[in-house]
Structure formats: structure tokens, C-alpha cells
Protein backbone atom coordinates (compact mmCIF):
# COMPACT_ATOMS: atom_id res chain seq x y z
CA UNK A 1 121.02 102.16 94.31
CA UNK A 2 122.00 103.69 97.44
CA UNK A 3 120.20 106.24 99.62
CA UNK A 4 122.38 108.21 99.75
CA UNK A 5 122.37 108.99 96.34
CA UNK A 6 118.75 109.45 95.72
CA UNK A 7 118.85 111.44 98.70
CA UNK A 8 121.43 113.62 97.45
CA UNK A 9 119.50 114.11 94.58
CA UNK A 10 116.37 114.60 95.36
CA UNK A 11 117.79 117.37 98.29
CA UNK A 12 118.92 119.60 94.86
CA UNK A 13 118.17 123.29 95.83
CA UNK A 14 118.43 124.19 92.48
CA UNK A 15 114.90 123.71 91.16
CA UNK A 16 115.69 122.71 87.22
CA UNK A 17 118.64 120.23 88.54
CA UNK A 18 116.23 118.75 91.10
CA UNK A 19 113.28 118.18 88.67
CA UNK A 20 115.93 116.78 86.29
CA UNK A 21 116.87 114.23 89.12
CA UNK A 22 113.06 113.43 89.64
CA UNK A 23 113.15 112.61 85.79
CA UNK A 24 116.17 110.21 85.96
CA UNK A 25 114.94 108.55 89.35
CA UNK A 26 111.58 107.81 88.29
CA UNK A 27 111.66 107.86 84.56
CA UNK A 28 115.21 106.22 83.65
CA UNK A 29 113.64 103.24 81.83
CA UNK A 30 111.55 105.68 79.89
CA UNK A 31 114.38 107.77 78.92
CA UNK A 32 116.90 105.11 78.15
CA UNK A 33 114.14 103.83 75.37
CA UNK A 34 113.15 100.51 77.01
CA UNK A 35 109.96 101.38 78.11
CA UNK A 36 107.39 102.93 75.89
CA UNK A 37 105.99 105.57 78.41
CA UNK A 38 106.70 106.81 81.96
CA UNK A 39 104.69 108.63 84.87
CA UNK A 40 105.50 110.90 87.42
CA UNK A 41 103.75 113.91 90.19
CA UNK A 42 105.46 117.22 89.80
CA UNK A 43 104.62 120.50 91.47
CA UNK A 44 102.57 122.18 89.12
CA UNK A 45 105.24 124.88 88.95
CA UNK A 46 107.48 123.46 86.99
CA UNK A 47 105.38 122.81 84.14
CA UNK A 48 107.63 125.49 82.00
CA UNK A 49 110.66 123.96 83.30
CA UNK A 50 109.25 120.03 82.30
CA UNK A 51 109.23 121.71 78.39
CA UNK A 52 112.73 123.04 78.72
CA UNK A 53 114.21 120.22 80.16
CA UNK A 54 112.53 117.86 77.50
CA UNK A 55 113.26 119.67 74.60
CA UNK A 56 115.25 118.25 71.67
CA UNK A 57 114.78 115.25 73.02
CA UNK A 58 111.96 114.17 71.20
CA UNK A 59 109.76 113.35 74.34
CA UNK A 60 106.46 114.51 74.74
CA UNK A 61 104.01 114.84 77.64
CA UNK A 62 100.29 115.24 78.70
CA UNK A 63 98.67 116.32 82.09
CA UNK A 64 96.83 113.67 83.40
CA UNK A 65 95.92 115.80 86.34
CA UNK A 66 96.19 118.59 88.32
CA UNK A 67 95.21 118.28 92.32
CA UNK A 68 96.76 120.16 94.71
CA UNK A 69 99.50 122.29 93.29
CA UNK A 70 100.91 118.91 92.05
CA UNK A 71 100.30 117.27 88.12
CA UNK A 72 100.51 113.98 86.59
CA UNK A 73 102.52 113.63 83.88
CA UNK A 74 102.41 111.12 81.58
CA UNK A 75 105.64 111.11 79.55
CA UNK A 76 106.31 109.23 75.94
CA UNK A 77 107.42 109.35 72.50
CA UNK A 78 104.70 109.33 69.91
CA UNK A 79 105.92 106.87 67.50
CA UNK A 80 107.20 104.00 70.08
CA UNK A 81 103.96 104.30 72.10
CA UNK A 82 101.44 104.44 69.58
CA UNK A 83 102.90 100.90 68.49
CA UNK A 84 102.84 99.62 71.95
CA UNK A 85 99.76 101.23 73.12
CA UNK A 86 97.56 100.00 69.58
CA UNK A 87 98.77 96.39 69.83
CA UNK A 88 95.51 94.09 69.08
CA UNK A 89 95.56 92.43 72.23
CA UNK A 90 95.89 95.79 74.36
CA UNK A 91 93.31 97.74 72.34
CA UNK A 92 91.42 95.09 73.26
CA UNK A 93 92.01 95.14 76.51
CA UNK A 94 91.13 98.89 76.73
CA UNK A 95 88.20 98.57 75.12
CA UNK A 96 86.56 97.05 77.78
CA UNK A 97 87.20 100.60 79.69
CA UNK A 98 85.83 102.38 77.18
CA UNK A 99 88.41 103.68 74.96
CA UNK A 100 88.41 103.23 71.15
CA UNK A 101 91.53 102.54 68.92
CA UNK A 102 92.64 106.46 68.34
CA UNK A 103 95.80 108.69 67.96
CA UNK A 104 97.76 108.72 71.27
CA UNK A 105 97.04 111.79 72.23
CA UNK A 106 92.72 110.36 71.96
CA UNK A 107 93.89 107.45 73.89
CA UNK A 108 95.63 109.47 76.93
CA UNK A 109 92.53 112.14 76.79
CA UNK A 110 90.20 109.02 77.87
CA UNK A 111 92.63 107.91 80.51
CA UNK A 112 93.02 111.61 82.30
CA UNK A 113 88.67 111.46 82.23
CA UNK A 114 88.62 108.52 83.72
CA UNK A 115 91.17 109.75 86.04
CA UNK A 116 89.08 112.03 86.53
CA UNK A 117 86.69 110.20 87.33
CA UNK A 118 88.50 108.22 89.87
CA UNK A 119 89.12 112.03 91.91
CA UNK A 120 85.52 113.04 91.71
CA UNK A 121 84.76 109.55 93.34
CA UNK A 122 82.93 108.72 90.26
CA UNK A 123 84.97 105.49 89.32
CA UNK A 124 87.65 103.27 90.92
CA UNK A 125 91.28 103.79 89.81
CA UNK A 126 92.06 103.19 86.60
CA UNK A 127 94.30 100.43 86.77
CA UNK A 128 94.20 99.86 82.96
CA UNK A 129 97.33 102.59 83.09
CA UNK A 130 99.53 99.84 83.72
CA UNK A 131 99.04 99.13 79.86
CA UNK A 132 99.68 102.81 78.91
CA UNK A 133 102.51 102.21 81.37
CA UNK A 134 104.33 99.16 79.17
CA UNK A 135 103.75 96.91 82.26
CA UNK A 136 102.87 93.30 80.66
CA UNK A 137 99.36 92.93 79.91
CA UNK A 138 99.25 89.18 81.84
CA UNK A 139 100.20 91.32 85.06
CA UNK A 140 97.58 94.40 84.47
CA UNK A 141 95.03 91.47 84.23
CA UNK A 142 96.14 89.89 87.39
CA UNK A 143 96.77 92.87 89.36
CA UNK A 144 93.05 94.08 88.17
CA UNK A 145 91.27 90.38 89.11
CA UNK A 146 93.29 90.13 92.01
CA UNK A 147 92.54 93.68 93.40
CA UNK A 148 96.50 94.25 93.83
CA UNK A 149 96.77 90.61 95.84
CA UNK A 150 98.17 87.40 95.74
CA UNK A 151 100.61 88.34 93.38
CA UNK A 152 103.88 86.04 92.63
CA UNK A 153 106.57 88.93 92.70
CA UNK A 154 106.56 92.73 93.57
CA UNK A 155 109.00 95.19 91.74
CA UNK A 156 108.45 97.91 88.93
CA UNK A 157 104.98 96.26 89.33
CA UNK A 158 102.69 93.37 90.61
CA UNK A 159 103.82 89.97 88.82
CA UNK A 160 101.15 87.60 88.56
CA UNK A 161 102.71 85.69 85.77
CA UNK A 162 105.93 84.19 84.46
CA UNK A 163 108.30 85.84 87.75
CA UNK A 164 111.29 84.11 86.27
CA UNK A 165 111.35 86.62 83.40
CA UNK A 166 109.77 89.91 85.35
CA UNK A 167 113.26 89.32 87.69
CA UNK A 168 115.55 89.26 84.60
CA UNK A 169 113.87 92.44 83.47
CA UNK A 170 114.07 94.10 86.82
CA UNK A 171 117.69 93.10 86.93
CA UNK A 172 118.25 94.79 83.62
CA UNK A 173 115.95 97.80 84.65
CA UNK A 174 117.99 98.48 87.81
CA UNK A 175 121.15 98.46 85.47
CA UNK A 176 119.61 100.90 83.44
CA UNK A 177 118.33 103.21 86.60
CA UNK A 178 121.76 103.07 87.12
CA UNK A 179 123.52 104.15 84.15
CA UNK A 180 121.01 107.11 83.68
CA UNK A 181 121.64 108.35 87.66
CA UNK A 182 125.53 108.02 86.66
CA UNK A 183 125.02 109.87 83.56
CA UNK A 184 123.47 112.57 85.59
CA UNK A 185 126.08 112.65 88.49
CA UNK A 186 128.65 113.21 85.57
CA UNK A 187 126.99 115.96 84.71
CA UNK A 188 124.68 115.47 81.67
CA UNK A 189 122.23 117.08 80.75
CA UNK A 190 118.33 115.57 79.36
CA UNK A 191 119.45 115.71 76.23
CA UNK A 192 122.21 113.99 76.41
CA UNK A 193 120.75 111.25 79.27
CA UNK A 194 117.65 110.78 76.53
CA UNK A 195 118.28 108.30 73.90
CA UNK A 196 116.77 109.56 70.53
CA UNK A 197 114.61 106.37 70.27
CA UNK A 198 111.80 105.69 68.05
């Protein structure tokens, strides 16, 4: 995607059209229903703007954390995530961080403690969010043992196993970055850029 367009976005004096643009840019994937979940720093501020924008669209959101005049949300859609996130093999992942199989809303509590945590220099980061995150397990596991290094391909994340299809995906993600960011250059509106997905 050009600069120029994300600049152009992102420079949005209105407040509720530039949050809206911060949505698309960094959440598109999320939004277009191919990833379970999405993440992304706001100004605190717009917390009652975040529920406007979002609703009927089905998404919800938690505060991971607040630092700064700036939160961390953590964006999703019950249903879709709760099957992603209590898939055997990444609740047992998880559990090795401590968290126990749960609604999603008990899940993401644990992960803004140990977030937590992390800012009170209690813990390192919690890199396990790369599983709340829909990033392949494989690759959370690599970029964990590998402290972020040696990996075999950098994109939407660290690869650190089978590049080949990570590329294809990042291919099809950048196609679907695109089509949201067109949607809302036409003129669209959450709602409309949001699939209703399950």
C-alpha cells in the first residue's frame, strides 16, 4: 500500500474518521473475518468513540492497558475466538503461562495481568499474545525459544516455520488490507467495512 495513503489517513483531523482509519490500517484482517482477534494503542480518549464506531458490528473489545494517556485494545468476536483461542493444542500452550481453559473474557483478564506484569517490571513480555493474536502456534514457539531471532521470514509476524505458506498468507492478507482501506476511501462506514462473521 502506498504512503501516501496511510499517510493521508492517518493525517484525518476529524477525530472519529481518523480512529476509524487506525481500525482499517491495523485491524483489516480482523475486520474482514480472517483473523480471529486484532490489537491496537489508542489515545485513551477515544474509548467512547471505539464503542460507537464498533457497534452493530458484532465486535467486542477489552483494555489490556492503560499507560500514558494511551490503551491497548484487544479487539474480537466472542464466538470465532473462543474456538480459536480453546483449541487443545493452544490451551495447552497457555497453560504453561498460567492461564486455565475459561470464557474469553477469563482468558484476556490473565493476559492484561500479566501485561501487567510485564509494566511493573515484574515479568518479561508476554509473548504468548501471539496465540490470542491468531499468529500460528509453530511461530509463537519459535519466536519465544528464539528470543525474536533467527527467524526464516518477517511479516505480520516472525516465521520460524513452513515460510512457503506464511508468504501465501501475507499475500492474501495484503489483498485484504487493501480491500478494507478501499472500502474506507469510498466512504464506508465500520459497519459496513465489518463482515458479520462468526
Amino acid at each position: 500500500m502506498p504512503v501516501e495513503v496511510i499517510s493521508y489517513l492517518l493525517s484525518e483531523s476529524d477525530r472519529e474518521r481518523k480512529l476509524q482509519s487506525q481500525l482499517v490500517l491495523q485491524c483489516a484482517l480482523f475486520l474482514k473475518g480472517i483473523k480471529a482477534s486484532a490489537i491496537t494503542n489508542l489515545p485513551a480518549h477515544d474509548g467512547k468513540m471505539l464503542k460507537k464506531l464498533l457497534a452493530g458490528t458484532g465486535i467486542s473489545y477489552k483494555v489490556l492497558a492503560v499507560r500514558k494517556d494511551r490503551c491497548l485494545v484487544f479487539l474480537y468476536r466472542k464466538v470465532g475466538f473462543e474456538r480459536h483461542i480453546s483449541r487443545r493444542e493452544n490451551m495447552d500452550f497457555l497453560a504453561d503461562f498460567g492461564y486455565r481453559e475459561g470464557s474469553a473474557e477469563k482468558l484476556l483478564e490473565r493476559l492484561a495481568d500479566r501485561i501487567g506484569m510485564y509494566a511493573g517490571r515484574e515479568t518479561v513480555f508476554p509473548h504468548e499474545i501471539g496465540v490470542f493474536l491468531d499468529y500460528p502456534l509453530a511461530d509463537v514457539e519459535g519466536f519465544i525459544r528464539n528470543d525474536g531471532k533467527d527467524y526464516l521470514l518477517s511479516g505480520y509476524w516472525k516465521v520460524y516455520h513452513d515460510p512457503d505458506g506464511a508468504q501465501a498468507l501475507f499475500r492474501a492478507y495484503d489483498h485484504a488490507r487493501d480491500c478494507a482501506v478501499r472500502e474506507l476511501l469510498q466512504g464506508r462506514k465500520m459497519r459496513e467495512i465489518a463482515v458479520q462473521a462468526a
